[in-house]
Protein backbone atom coordinates (compact mmCIF):
# COMPACT_ATOMS: atom_id res chain seq x y z
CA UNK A 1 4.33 -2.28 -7.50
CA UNK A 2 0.81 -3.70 -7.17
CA UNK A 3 -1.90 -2.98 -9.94
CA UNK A 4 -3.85 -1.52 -6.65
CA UNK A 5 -0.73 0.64 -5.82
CA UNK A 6 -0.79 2.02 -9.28
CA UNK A 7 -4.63 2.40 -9.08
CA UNK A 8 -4.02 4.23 -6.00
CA UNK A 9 -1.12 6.55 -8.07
CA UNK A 10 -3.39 7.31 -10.91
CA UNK A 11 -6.12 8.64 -8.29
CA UNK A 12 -4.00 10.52 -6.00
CA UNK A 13 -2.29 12.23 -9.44
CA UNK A 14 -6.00 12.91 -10.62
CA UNK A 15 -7.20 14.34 -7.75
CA UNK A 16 -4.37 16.67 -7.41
CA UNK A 17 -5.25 17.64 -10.63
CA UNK A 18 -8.85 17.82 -9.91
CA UNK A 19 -8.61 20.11 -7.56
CA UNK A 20 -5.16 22.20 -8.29
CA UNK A 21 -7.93 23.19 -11.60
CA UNK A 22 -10.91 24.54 -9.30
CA UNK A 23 -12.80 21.25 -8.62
CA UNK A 24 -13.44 19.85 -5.32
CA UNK A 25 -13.19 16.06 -4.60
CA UNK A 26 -16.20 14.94 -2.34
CA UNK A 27 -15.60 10.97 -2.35
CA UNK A 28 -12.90 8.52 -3.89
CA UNK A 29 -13.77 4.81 -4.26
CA UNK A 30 -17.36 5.16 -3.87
CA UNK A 31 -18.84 1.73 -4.49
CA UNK A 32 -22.24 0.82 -4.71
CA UNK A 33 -23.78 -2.62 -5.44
CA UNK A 34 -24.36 -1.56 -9.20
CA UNK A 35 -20.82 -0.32 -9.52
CA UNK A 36 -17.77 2.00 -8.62
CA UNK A 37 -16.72 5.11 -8.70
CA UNK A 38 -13.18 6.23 -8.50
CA UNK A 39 -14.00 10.10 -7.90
CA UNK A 40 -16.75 12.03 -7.65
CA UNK A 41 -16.45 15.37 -7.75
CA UNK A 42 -17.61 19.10 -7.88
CA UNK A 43 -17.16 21.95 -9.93
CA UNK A 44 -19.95 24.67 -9.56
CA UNK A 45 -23.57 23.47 -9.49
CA UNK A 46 -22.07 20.10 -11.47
CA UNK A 47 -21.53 16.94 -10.01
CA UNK A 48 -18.22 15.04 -11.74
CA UNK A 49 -18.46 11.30 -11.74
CA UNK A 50 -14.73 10.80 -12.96
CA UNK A 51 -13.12 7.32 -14.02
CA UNK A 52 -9.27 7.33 -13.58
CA UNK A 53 -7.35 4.84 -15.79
CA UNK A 54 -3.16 4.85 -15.34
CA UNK A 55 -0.88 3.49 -17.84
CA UNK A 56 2.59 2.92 -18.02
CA UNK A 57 2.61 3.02 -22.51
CA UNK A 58 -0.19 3.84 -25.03
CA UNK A 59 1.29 0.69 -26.90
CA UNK A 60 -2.30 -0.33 -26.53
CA UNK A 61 -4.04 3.05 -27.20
CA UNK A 62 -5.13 5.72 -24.65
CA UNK A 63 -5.96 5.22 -21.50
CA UNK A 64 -9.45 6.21 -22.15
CA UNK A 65 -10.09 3.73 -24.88
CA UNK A 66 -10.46 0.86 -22.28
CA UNK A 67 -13.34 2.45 -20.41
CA UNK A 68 -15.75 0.06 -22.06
CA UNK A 69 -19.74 0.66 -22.68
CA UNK A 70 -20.34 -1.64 -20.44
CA UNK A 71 -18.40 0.08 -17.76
CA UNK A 72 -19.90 3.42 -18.80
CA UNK A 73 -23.41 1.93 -18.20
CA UNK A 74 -21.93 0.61 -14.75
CA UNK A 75 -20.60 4.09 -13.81
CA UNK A 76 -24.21 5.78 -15.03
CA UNK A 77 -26.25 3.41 -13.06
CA UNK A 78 -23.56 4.37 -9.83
CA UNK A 79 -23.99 7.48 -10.07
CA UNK A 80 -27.87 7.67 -10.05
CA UNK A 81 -27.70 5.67 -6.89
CA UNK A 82 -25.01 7.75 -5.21
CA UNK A 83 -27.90 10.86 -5.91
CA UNK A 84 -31.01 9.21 -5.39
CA UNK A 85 -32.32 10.89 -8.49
CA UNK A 86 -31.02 11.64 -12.23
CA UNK A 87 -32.36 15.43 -12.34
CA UNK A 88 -29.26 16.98 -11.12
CA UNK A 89 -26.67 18.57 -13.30
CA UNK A 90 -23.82 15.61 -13.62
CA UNK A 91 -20.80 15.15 -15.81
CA UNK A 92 -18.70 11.79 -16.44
CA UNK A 93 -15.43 12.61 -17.00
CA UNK A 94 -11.95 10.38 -17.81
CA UNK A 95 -8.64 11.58 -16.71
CA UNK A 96 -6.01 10.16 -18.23
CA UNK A 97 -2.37 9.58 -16.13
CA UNK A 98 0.62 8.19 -17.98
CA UNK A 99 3.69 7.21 -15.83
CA UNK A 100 6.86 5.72 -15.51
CA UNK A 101 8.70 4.08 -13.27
CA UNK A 102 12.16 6.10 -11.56
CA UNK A 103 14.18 3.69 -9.19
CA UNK A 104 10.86 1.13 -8.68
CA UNK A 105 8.59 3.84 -7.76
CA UNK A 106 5.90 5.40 -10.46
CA UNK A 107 6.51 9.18 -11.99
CA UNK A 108 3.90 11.20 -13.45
CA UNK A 109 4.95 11.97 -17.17
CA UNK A 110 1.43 13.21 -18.37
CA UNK A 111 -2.17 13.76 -17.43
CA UNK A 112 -5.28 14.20 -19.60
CA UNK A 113 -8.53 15.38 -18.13
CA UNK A 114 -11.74 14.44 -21.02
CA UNK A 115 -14.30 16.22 -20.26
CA UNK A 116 -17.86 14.91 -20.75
CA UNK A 117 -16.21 11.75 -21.77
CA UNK A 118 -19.39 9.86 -22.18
């Protein structure tokens, strides 16, 4: 598989999860010329702006260790433009989806929703 059709895994896992919990996806892949977003998101008067990293081991750490400051600013300064404004209640969030792989195709083993992540 593709790192894209992993990417795509890790989302479709997290959104099920997203909203099987009470939240409501509005947009996936929003992209901006300041950044992307790989869900944003609703749960009561709170817009989610939710990063989505998949890995196959944590050999490496947790999947949420590699969402780097730099991307965080990225993700912050997406966000404001996907609002228009910064005076709305918002909330950026990391889930977490481990996998592995069953007869060449990818099986969820574990998922890991951080809230308020950064």
């Amino acid at each position: 598989m593709t790192t894209k059709e992993i990417g795509d895994f890790g989302e479709d896992k997290a959104q099920e999860y997203l909203e099987k919990n009470g939240i409501r996806v509005l947009k996936r892949n929003y992209h901006a010329r300041v950044g992307e977003i790989d869900i944003i998101a609703k749960e009561e008067n709170t817009i989610l702006f939710v990063e989505v990293k998949t890995r196959l081991t944590k050999d490496y750490g947790n999947p949420s260790e590699f969402v780097s400051f730099s991307k965080q600013t990225k993700i912050k300064k997406t966000a404001i433009f996907y609002l228009g404004r910064d005076d709305i209640d918002m909330r950026f969030d990391v889930v977490e989806v481990m996998y592995k792989m069953v007869n060449n195709l990818p099986v969820l083993t574990e998922i890991n929703h951080i809230k308020d992540a950064f």
